[in-house]
N, C-alpha and C. Protein backbone atom coordinates (compact mmCIF):
# COMPACT_ATOMS: atom_id res chain seq x y z
N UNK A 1 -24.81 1.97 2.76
CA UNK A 1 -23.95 1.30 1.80
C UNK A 1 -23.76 2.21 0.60
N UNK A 2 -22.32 2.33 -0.13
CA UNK A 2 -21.93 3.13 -1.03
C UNK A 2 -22.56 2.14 -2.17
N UNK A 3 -22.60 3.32 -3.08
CA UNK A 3 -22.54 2.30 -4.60
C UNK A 3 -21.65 2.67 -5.53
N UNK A 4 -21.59 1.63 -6.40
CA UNK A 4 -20.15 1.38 -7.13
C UNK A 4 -19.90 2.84 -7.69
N UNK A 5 -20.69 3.78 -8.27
CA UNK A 5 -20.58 5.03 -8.38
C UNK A 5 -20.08 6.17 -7.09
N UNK A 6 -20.29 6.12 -6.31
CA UNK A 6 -19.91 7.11 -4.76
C UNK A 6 -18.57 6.29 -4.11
N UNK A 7 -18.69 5.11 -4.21
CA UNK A 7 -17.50 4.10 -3.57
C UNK A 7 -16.21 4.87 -3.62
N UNK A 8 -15.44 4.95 -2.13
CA UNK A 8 -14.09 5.58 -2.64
C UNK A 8 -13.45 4.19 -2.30
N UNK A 9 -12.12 3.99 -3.02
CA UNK A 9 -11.62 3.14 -2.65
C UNK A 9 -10.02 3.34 -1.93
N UNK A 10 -9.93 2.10 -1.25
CA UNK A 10 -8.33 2.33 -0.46
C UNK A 10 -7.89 0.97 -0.60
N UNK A 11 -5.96 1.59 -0.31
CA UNK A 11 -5.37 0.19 -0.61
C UNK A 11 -4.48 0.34 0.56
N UNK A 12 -4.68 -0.09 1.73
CA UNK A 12 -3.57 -0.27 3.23
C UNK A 12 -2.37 -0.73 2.73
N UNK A 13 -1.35 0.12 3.30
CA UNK A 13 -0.16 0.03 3.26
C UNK A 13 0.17 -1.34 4.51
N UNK A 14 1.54 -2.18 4.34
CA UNK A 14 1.55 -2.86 4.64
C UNK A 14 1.71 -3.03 6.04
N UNK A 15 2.52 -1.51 6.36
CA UNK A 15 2.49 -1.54 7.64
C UNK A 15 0.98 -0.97 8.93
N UNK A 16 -0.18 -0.48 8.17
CA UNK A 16 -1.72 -1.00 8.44
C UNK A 16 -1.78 -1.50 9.14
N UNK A 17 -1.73 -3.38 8.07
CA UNK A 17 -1.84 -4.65 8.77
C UNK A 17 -1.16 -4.90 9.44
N UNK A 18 0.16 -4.94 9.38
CA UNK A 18 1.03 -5.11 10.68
C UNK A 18 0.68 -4.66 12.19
N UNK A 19 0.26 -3.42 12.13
CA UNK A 19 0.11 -2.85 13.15
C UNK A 19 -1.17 -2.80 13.64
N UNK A 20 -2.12 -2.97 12.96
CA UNK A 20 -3.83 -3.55 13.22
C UNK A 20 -3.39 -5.17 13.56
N UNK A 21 -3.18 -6.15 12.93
CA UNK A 21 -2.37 -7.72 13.66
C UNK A 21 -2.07 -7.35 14.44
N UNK A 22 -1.25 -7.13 15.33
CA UNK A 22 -0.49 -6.47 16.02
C UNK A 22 -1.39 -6.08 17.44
N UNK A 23 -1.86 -5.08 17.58
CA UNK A 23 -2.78 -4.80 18.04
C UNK A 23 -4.47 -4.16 18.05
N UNK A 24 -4.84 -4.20 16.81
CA UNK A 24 -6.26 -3.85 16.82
C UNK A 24 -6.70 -2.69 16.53
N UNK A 25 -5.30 -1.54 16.73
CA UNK A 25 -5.45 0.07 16.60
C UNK A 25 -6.26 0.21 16.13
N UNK A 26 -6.03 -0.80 14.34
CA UNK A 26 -6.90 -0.07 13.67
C UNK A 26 -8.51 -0.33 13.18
N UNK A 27 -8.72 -1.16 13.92
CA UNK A 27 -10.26 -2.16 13.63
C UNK A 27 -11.28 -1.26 13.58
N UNK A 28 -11.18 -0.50 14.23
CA UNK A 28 -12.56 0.34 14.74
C UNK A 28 -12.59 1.22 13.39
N UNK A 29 -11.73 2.20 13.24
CA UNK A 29 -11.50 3.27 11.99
C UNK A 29 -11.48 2.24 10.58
N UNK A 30 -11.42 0.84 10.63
CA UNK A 30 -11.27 0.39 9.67
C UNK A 30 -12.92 0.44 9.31
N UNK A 31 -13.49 -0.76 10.01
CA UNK A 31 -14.91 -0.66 10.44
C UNK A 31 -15.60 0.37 9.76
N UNK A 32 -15.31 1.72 10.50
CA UNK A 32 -16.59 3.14 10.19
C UNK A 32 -15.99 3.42 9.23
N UNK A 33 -15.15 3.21 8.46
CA UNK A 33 -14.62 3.66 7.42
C UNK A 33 -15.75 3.35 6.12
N UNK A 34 -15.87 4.84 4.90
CA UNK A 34 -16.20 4.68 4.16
C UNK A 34 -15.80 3.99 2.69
N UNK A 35 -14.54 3.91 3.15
CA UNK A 35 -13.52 3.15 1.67
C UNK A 35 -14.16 1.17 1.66
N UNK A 36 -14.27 1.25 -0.08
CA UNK A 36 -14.10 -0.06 -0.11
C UNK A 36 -12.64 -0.42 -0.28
N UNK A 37 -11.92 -1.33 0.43
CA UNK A 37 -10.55 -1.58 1.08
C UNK A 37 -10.43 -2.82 -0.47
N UNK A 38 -9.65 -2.49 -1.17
CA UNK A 38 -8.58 -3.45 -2.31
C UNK A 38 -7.16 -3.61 -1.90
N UNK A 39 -7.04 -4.86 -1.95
CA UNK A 39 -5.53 -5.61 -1.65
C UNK A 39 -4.47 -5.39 -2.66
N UNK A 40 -3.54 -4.72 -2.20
CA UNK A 40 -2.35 -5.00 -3.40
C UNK A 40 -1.58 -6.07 -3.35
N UNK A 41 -1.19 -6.73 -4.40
CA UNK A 41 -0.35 -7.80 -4.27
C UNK A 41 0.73 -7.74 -3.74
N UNK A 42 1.23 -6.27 -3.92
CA UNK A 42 2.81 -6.22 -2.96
C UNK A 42 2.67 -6.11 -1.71
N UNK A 43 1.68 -5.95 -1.03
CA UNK A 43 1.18 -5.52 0.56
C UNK A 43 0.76 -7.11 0.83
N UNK A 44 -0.12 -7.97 -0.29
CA UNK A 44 0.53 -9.45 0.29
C UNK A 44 1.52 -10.03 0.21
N UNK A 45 2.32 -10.28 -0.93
CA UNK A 45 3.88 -10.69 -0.85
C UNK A 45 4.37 -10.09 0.18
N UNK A 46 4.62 -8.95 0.82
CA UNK A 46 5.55 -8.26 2.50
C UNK A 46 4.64 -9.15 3.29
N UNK A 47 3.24 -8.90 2.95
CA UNK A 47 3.09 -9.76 4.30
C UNK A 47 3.07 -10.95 4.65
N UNK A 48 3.21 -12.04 3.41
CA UNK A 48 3.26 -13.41 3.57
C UNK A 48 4.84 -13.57 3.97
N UNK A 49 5.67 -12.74 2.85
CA UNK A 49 6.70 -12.67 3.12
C UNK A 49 7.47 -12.81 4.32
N UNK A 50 7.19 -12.28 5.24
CA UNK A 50 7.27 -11.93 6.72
C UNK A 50 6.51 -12.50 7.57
N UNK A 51 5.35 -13.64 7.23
CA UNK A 51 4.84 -13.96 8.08
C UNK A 51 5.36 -15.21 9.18
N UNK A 52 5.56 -14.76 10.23
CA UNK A 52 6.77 -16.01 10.86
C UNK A 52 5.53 -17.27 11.76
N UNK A 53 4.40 -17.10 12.05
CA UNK A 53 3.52 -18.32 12.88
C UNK A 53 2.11 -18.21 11.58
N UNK A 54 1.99 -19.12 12.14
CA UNK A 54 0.72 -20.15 10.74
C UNK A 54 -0.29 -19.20 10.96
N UNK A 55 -0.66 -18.27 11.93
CA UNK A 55 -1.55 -17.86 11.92
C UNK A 55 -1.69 -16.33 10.87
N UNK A 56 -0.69 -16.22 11.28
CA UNK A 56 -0.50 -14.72 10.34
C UNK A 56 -0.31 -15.56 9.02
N UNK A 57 0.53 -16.51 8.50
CA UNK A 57 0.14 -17.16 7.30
C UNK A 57 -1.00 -17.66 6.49
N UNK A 58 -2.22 -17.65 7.66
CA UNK A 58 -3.08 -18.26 7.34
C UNK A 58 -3.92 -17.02 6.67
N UNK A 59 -3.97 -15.89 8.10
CA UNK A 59 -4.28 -14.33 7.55
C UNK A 59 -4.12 -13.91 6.17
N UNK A 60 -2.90 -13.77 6.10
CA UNK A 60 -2.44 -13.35 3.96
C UNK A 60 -3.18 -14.08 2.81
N UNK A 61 -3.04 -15.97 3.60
CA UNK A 61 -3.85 -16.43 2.63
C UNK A 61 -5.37 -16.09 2.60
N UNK A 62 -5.75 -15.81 3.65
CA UNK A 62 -7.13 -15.64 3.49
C UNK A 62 -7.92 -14.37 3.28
N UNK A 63 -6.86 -13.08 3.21
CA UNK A 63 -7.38 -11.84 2.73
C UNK A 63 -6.87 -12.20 1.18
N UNK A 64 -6.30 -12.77 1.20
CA UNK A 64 -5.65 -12.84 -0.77
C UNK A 64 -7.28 -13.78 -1.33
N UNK A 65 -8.03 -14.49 -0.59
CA UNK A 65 -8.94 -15.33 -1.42
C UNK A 65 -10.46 -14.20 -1.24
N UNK A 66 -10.38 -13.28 0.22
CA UNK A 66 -11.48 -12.59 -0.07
C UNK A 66 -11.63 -10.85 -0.33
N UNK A 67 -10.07 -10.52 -0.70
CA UNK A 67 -10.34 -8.94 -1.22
C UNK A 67 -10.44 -9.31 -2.53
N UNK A 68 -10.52 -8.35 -3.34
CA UNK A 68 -10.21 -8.21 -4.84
C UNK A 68 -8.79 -7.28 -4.72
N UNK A 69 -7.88 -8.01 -5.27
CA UNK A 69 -6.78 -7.90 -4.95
C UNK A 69 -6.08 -6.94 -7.00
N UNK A 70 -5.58 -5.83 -6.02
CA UNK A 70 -4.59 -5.16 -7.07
C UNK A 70 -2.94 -5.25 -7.92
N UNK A 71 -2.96 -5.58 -8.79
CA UNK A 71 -1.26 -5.87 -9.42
C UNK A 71 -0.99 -4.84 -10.31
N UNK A 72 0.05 -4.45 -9.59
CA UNK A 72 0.58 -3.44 -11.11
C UNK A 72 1.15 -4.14 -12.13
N UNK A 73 0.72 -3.68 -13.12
CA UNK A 73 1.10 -3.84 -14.52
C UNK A 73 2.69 -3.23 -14.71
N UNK A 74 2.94 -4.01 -16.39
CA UNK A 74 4.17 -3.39 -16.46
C UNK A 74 4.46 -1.79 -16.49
N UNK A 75 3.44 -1.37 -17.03
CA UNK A 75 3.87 -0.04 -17.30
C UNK A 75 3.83 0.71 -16.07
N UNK A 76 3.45 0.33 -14.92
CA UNK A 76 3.32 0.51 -13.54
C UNK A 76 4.71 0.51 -13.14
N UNK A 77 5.33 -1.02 -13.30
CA UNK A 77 6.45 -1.47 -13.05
C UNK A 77 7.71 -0.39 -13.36
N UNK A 78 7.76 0.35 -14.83
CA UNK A 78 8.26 0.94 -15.93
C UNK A 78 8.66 2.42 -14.73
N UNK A 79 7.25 2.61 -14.38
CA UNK A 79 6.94 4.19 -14.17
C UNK A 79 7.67 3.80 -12.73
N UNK A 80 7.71 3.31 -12.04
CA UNK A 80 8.56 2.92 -10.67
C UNK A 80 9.64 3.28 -11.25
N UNK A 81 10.56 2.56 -11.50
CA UNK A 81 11.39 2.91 -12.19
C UNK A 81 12.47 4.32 -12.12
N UNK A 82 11.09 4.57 -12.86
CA UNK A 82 11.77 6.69 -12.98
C UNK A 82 11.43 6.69 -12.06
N UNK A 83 10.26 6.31 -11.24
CA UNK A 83 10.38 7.54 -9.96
C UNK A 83 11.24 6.91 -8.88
N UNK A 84 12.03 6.10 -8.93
CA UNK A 84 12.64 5.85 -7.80
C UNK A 84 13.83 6.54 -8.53
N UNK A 85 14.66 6.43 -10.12
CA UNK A 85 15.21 7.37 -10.53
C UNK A 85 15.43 8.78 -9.68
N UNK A 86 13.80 9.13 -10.23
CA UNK A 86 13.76 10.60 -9.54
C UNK A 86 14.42 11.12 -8.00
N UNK A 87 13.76 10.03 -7.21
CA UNK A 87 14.19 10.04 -5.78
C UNK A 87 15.42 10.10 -5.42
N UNK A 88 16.35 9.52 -6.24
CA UNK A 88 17.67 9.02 -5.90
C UNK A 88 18.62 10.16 -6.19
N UNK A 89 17.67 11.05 -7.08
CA UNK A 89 18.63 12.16 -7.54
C UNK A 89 18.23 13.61 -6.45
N UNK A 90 16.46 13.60 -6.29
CA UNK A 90 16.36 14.10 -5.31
C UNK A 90 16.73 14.22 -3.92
N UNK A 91 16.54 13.24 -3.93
CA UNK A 91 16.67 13.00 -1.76
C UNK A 91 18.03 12.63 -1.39
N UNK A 92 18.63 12.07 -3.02
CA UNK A 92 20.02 11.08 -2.82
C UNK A 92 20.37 10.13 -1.68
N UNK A 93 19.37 9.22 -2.36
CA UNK A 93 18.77 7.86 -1.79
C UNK A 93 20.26 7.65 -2.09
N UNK A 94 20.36 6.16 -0.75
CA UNK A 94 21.53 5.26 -1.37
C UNK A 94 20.09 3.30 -2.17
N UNK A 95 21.09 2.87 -2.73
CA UNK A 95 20.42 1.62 -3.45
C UNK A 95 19.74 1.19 -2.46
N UNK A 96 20.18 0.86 -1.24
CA UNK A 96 19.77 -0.15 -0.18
C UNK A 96 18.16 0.82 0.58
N UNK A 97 17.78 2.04 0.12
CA UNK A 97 16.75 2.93 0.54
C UNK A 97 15.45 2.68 -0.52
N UNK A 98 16.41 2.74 -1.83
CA UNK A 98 15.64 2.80 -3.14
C UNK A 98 14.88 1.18 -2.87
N UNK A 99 15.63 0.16 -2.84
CA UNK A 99 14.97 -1.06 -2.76
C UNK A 99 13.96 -1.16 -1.66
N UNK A 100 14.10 -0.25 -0.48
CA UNK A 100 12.78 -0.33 0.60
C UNK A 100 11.88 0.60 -0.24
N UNK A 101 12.06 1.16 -1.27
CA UNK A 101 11.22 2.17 -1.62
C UNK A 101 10.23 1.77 -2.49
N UNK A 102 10.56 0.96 -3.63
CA UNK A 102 10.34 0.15 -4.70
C UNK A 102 8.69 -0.09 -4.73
N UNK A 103 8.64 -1.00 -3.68
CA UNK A 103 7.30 -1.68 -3.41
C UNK A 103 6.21 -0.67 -2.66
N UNK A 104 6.67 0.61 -1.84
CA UNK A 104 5.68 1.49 -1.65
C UNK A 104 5.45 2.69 -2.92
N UNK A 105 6.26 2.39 -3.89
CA UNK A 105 6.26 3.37 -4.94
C UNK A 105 4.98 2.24 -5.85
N UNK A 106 5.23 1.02 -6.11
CA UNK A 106 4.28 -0.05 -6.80
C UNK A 106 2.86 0.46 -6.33
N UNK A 107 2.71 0.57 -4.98
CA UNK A 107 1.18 0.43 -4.00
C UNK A 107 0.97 1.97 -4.42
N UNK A 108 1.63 3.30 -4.40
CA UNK A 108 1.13 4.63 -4.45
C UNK A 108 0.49 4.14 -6.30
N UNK A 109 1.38 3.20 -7.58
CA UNK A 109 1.24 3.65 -8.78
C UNK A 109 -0.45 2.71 -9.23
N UNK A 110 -0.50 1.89 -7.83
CA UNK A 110 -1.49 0.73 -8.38
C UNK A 110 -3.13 1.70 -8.15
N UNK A 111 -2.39 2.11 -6.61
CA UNK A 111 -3.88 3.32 -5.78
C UNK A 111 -4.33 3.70 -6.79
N UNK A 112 -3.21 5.35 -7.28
CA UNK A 112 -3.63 5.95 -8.46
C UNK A 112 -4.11 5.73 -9.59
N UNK A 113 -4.26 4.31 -9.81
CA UNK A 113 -4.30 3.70 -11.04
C UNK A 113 -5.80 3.57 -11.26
N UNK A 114 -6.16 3.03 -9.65
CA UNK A 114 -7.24 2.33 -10.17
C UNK A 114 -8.29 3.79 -8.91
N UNK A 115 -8.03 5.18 -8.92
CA UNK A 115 -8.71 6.13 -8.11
C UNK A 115 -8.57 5.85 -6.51
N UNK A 116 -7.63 4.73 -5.97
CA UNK A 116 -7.96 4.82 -4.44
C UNK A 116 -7.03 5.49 -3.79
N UNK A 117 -7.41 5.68 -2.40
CA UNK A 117 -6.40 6.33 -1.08
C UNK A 117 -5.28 5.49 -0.87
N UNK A 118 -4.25 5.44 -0.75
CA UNK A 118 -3.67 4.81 -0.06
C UNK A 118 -3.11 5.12 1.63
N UNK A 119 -3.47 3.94 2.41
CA UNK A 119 -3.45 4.05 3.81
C UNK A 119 -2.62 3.61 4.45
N UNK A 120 -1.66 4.74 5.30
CA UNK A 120 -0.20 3.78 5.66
C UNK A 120 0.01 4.98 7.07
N UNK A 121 0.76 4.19 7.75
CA UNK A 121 1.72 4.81 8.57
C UNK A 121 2.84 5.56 8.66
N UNK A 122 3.38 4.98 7.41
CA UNK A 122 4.72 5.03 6.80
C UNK A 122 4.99 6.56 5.94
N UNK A 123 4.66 7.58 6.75
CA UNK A 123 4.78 8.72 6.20
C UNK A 123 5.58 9.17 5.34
N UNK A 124 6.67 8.96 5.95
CA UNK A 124 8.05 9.80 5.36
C UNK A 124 8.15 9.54 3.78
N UNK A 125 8.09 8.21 3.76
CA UNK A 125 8.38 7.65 2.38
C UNK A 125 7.29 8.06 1.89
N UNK A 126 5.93 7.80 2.17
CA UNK A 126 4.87 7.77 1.21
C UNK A 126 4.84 9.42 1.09
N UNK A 127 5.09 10.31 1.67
CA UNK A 127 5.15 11.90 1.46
C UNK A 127 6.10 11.77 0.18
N UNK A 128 7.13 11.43 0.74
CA UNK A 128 8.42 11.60 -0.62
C UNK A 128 7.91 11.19 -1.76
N UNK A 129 7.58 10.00 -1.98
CA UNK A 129 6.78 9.50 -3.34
C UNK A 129 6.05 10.20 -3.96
N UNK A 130 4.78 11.41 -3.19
CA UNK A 130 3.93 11.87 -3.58
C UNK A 130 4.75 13.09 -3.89
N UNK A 131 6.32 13.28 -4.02
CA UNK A 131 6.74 14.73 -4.28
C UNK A 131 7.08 14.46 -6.05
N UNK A 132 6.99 13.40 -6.17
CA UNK A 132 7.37 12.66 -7.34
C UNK A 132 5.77 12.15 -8.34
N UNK A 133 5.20 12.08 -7.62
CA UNK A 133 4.04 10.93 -8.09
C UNK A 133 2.46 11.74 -7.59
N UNK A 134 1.61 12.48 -8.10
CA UNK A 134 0.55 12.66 -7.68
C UNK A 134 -0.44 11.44 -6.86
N UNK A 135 -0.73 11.01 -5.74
CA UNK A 135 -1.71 10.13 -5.64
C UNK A 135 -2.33 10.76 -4.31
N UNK A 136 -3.64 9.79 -3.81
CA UNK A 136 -4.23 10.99 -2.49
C UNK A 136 -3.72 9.76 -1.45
N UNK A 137 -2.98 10.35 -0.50
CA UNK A 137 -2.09 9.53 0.89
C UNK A 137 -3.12 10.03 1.93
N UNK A 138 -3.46 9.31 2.55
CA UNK A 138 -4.08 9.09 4.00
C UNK A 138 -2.83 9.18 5.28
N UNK A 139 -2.86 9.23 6.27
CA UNK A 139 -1.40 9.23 6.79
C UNK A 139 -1.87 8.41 8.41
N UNK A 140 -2.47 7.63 8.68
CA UNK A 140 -2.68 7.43 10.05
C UNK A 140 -1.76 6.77 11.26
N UNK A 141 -2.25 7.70 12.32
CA UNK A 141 -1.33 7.71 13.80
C UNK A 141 -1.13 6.46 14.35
């Protein structure tokens, strides 16, 4: 067991859970994993959001009552912002890209915020963000 001093922490991207629900991929690596795992609030809003049978509803509610769950602040909110700015001028996002972007730009500003990994599938975007945004991305298969 880590202690609160050595503890690294991580915040799963939403598509993680999806795909651990889903099928299990990721249970095992979750398991041996050394990260203590924090919930972002935007990774529960997508996933309640989306949750279509009671059971996966029941899931969101019940990781929302036992992680310690992360919210970005405004100035979080603020700093999104520019960096989706940034992106749009970089990559020359259209609006309808920037708005899928939004909420993985929130989860990279909350990670960094509070020292954790963030853990996703979702490469492409979460690479792009980090061309904009220093944070440490995990990238799993």
């Amino acid at each position: 067991m880590h202690s609160a001093k050595t503890a690294k922490f991580a915040l799963l991207d939403t598509t993680v859970y999806i795909e651990n629900f889903r099928s299990g991929r990721f249970t095992f690596r979750l398991l041996q994993s050394h990260f203590v795992i924090r919930c972002s609030s935007v990774v529960l809003h997508e996933l309640l959001r989306g949750a279509r049978a009671a059971t996966e509803r029941k899931f969101v509610l019940e990781l929302s009552r036992r992680c310690q769950v992360v919210t970005p602040t405004e100035q979080q909110w603020l700093k999104a912002a520019e960096i989706l700015n940034q992106l749009r001028r970089r990559e020359h996002y259209e609006v309808i890209k920037l708005r899928e972007l939004a909420f993985d730009v929130l989860i990279a500003l909350s990670a960094r915020n509070i020292g954790a990994s963030v853990i996703t599938t979702n490469h492409t975007d979460f690479r792009a963000i980090q061309r904009e945004l220093s944070f440490h991305l995990l990238c799993w298969e």
